[in-house]
Protein backbone atom coordinates (compact mmCIF):
# COMPACT_ATOMS: atom_id res chain seq x y z
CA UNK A 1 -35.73 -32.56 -2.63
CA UNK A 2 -37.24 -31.13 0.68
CA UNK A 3 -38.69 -27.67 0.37
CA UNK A 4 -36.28 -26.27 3.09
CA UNK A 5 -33.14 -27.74 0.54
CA UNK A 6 -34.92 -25.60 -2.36
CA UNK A 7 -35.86 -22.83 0.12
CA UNK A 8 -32.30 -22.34 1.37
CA UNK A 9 -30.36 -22.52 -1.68
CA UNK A 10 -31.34 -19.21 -3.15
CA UNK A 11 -29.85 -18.04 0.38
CA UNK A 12 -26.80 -19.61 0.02
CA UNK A 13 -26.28 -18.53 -3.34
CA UNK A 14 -26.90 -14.83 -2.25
CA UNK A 15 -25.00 -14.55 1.13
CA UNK A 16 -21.99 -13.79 -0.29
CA UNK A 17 -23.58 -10.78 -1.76
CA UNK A 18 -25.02 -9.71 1.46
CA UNK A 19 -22.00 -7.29 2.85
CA UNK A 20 -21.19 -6.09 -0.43
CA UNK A 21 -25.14 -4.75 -1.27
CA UNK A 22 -25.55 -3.76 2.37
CA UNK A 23 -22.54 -1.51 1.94
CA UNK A 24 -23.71 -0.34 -1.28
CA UNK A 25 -27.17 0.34 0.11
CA UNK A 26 -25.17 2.63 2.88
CA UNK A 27 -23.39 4.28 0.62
CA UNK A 28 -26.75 5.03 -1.45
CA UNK A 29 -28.42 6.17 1.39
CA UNK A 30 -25.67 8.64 2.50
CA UNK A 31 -24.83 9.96 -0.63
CA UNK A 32 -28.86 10.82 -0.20
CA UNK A 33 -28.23 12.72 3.18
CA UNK A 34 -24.47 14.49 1.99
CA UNK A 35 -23.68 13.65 -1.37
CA UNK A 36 -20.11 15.36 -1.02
CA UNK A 37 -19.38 13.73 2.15
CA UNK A 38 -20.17 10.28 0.29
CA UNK A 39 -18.07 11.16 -2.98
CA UNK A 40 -15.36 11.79 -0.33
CA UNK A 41 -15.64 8.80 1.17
CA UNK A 42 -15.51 6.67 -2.20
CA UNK A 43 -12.30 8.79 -3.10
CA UNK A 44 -10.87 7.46 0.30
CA UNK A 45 -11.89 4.69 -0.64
CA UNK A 46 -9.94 4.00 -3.76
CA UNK A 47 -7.27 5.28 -2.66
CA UNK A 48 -6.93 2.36 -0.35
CA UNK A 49 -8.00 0.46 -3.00
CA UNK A 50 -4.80 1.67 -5.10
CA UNK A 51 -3.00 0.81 -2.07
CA UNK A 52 -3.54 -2.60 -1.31
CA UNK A 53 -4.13 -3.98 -4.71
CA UNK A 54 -0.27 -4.59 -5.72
CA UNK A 55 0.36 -6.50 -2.15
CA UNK A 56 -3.29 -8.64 -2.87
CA UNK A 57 -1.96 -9.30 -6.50
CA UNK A 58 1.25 -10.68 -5.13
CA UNK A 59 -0.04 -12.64 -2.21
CA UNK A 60 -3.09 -14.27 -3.94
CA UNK A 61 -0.72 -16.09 -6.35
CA UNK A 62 1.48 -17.15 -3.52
CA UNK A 63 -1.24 -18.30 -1.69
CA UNK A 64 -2.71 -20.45 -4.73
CA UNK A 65 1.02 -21.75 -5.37
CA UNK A 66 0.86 -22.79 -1.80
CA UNK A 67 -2.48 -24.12 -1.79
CA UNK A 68 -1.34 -26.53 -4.91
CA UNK A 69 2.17 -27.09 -4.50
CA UNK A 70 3.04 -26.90 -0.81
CA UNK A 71 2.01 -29.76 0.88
CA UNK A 72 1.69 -29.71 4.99
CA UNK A 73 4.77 -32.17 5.61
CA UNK A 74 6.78 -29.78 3.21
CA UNK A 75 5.59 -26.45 4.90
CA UNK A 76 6.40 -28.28 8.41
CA UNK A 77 9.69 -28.94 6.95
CA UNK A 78 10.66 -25.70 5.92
CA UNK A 79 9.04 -23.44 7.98
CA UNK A 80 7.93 -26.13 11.36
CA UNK A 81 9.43 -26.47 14.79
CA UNK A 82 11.83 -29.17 12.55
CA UNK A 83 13.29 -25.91 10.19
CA UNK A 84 15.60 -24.95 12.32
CA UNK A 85 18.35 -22.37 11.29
CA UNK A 86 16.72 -22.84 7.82
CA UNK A 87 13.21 -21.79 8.85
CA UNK A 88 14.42 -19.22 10.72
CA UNK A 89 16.86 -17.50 7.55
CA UNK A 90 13.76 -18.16 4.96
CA UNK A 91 11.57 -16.35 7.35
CA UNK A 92 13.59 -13.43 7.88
CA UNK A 93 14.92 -13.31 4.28
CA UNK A 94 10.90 -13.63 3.24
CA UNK A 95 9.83 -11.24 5.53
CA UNK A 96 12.39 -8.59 4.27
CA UNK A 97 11.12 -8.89 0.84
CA UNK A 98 7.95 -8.94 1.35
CA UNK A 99 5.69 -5.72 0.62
CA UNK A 100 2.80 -3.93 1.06
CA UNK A 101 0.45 -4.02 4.60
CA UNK A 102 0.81 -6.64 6.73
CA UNK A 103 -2.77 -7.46 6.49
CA UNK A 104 -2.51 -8.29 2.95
CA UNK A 105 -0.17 -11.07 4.40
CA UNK A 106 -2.55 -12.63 7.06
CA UNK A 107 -3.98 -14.92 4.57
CA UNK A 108 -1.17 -16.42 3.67
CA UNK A 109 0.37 -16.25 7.08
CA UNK A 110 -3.03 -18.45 7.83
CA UNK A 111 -2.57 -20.96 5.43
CA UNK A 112 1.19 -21.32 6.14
CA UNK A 113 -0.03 -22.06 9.83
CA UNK A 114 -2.86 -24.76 8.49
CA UNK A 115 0.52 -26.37 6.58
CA UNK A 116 2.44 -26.93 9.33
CA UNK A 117 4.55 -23.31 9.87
CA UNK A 118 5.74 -22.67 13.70
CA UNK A 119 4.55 -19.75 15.15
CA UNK A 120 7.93 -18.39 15.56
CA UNK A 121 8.58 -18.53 11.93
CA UNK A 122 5.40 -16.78 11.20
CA UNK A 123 6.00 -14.49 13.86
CA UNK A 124 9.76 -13.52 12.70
CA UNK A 125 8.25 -13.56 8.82
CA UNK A 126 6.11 -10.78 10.18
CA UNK A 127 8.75 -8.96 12.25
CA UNK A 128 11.30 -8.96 10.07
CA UNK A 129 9.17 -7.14 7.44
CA UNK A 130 10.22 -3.87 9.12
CA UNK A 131 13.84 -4.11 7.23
CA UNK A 132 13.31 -3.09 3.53
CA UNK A 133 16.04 -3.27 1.26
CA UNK A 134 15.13 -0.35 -1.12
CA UNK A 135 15.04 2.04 2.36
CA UNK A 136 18.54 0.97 3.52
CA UNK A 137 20.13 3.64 1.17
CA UNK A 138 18.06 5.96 2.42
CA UNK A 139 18.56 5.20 5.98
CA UNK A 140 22.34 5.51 5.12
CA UNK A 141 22.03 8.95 3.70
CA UNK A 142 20.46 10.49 6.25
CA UNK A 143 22.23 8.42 9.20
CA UNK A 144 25.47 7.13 8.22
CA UNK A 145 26.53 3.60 7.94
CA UNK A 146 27.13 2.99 11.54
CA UNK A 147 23.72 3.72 12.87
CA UNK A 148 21.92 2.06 9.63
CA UNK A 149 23.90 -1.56 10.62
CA UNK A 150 23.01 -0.96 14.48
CA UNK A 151 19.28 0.04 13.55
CA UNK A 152 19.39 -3.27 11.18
CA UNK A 153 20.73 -5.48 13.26
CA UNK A 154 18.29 -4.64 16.15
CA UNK A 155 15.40 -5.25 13.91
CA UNK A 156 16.63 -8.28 13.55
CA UNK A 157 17.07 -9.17 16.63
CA UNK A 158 14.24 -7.57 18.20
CA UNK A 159 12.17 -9.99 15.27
CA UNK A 160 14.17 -13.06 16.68
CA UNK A 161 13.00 -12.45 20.02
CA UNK A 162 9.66 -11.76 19.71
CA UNK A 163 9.14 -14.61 17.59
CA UNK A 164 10.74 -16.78 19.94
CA UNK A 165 8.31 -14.85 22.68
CA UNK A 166 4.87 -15.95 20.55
CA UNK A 167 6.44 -19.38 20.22
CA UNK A 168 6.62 -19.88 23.82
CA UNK A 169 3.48 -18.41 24.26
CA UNK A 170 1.47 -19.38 21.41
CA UNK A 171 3.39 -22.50 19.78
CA UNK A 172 2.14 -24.00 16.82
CA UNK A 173 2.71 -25.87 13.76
CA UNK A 174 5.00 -28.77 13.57
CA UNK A 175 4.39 -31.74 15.83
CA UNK A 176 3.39 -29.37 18.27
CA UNK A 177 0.42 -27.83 16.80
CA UNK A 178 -2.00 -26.72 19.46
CA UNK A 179 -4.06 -28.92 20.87
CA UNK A 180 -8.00 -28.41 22.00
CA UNK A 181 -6.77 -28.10 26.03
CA UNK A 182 -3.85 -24.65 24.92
CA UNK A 183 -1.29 -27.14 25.46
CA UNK A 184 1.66 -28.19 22.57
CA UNK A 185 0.94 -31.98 21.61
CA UNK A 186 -1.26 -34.00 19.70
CA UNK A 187 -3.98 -32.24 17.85
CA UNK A 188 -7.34 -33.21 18.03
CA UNK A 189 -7.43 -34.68 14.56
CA UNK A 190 -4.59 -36.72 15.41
CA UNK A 191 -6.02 -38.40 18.51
């Protein structure tokens, strides 16, 4: 073993740790200039941490489900330029149940893509996560059936077209994954 393997390894054991205890460091330091500010800021803090913690919990198993049972030719099938009319309900009906920030989704959304999903199914998943089920009542007490199924069905449509916008203008997944040049076609990996 060379002595820049053995040198390095302690480094690549701690650089995972290297965010985390610079952050902690900060937060040492400032609670040293304005300890209430800091205690403050750690409050906020957990309350984001309450936040996101039920949306994390559901997508982590989803994305280890994915990871072992979802194989790319299976994710191309259901959610690839292939899908069709299927792709484009499980999207929509996924994207209304889903919960939580949409950044607690981006890891899965980036995994689906690395499988095989089309942009515009990723792109309506993520759209379509403005409807939400438990709300409708609500909607419907305040504004009345007729404007709840208009407000509805223009989310829905307003999803439909912007995915089909990012899939003309960012296509992916499929057989047409992006290639190296920005062009739909062969991947590089495939050449």
């Amino acid at each position: 073993m060379s002595q820049s393997t053995r040198s390095s390894k302690p480094l690549r054991v701690l650089k995972p740790w290297f965010f985390p205890l610079a952050c902690a460091a900060l937060y040492g330091v400032a609670f040293l200039v304005d300890p209430d500010m800091t205690a403050d800021a750690l409050r906020a803090c957990g309350r984001i941490f309450t936040q996101l913690w039920l949306p994390f919990c559901v997508a982590l198993p989803m994305m280890i489900l994915l990871n072992r049972y979802l194989s790319p030719s299976l994710a191309s099938r259901l959610l690839g330029r292939e899908s069709g009319p299927k792709g484009v309900l499980l999207s929509t009906v996924a994207g209304i149940l889903s919960m939580g920030p949409i950044y607690a989704w981006y890891p899965l959304f980036k995994s689906l893509k690395d499988k095989g999903a089309s942009s515009f199914n990723v792109a309506n998943f993520m759209c379509a996560r403005s409807i939400k089920p438990v709300l409708v009542p609500v909607l419907v007490g305040y504004f009345g059936w007729k404007m709840t199924g208009i407000f509805l069905f223009m989310n829905l449509a307003g999803a439909f077209l912007t995915a089909i916008c990012v899939a003309l203008l960012c296509p992916f997944g499929g057989h047409g994954e992006q290639s190296p040049h920005g062009s739909p076609g062969r991947s590089a990996r495939h050449t």
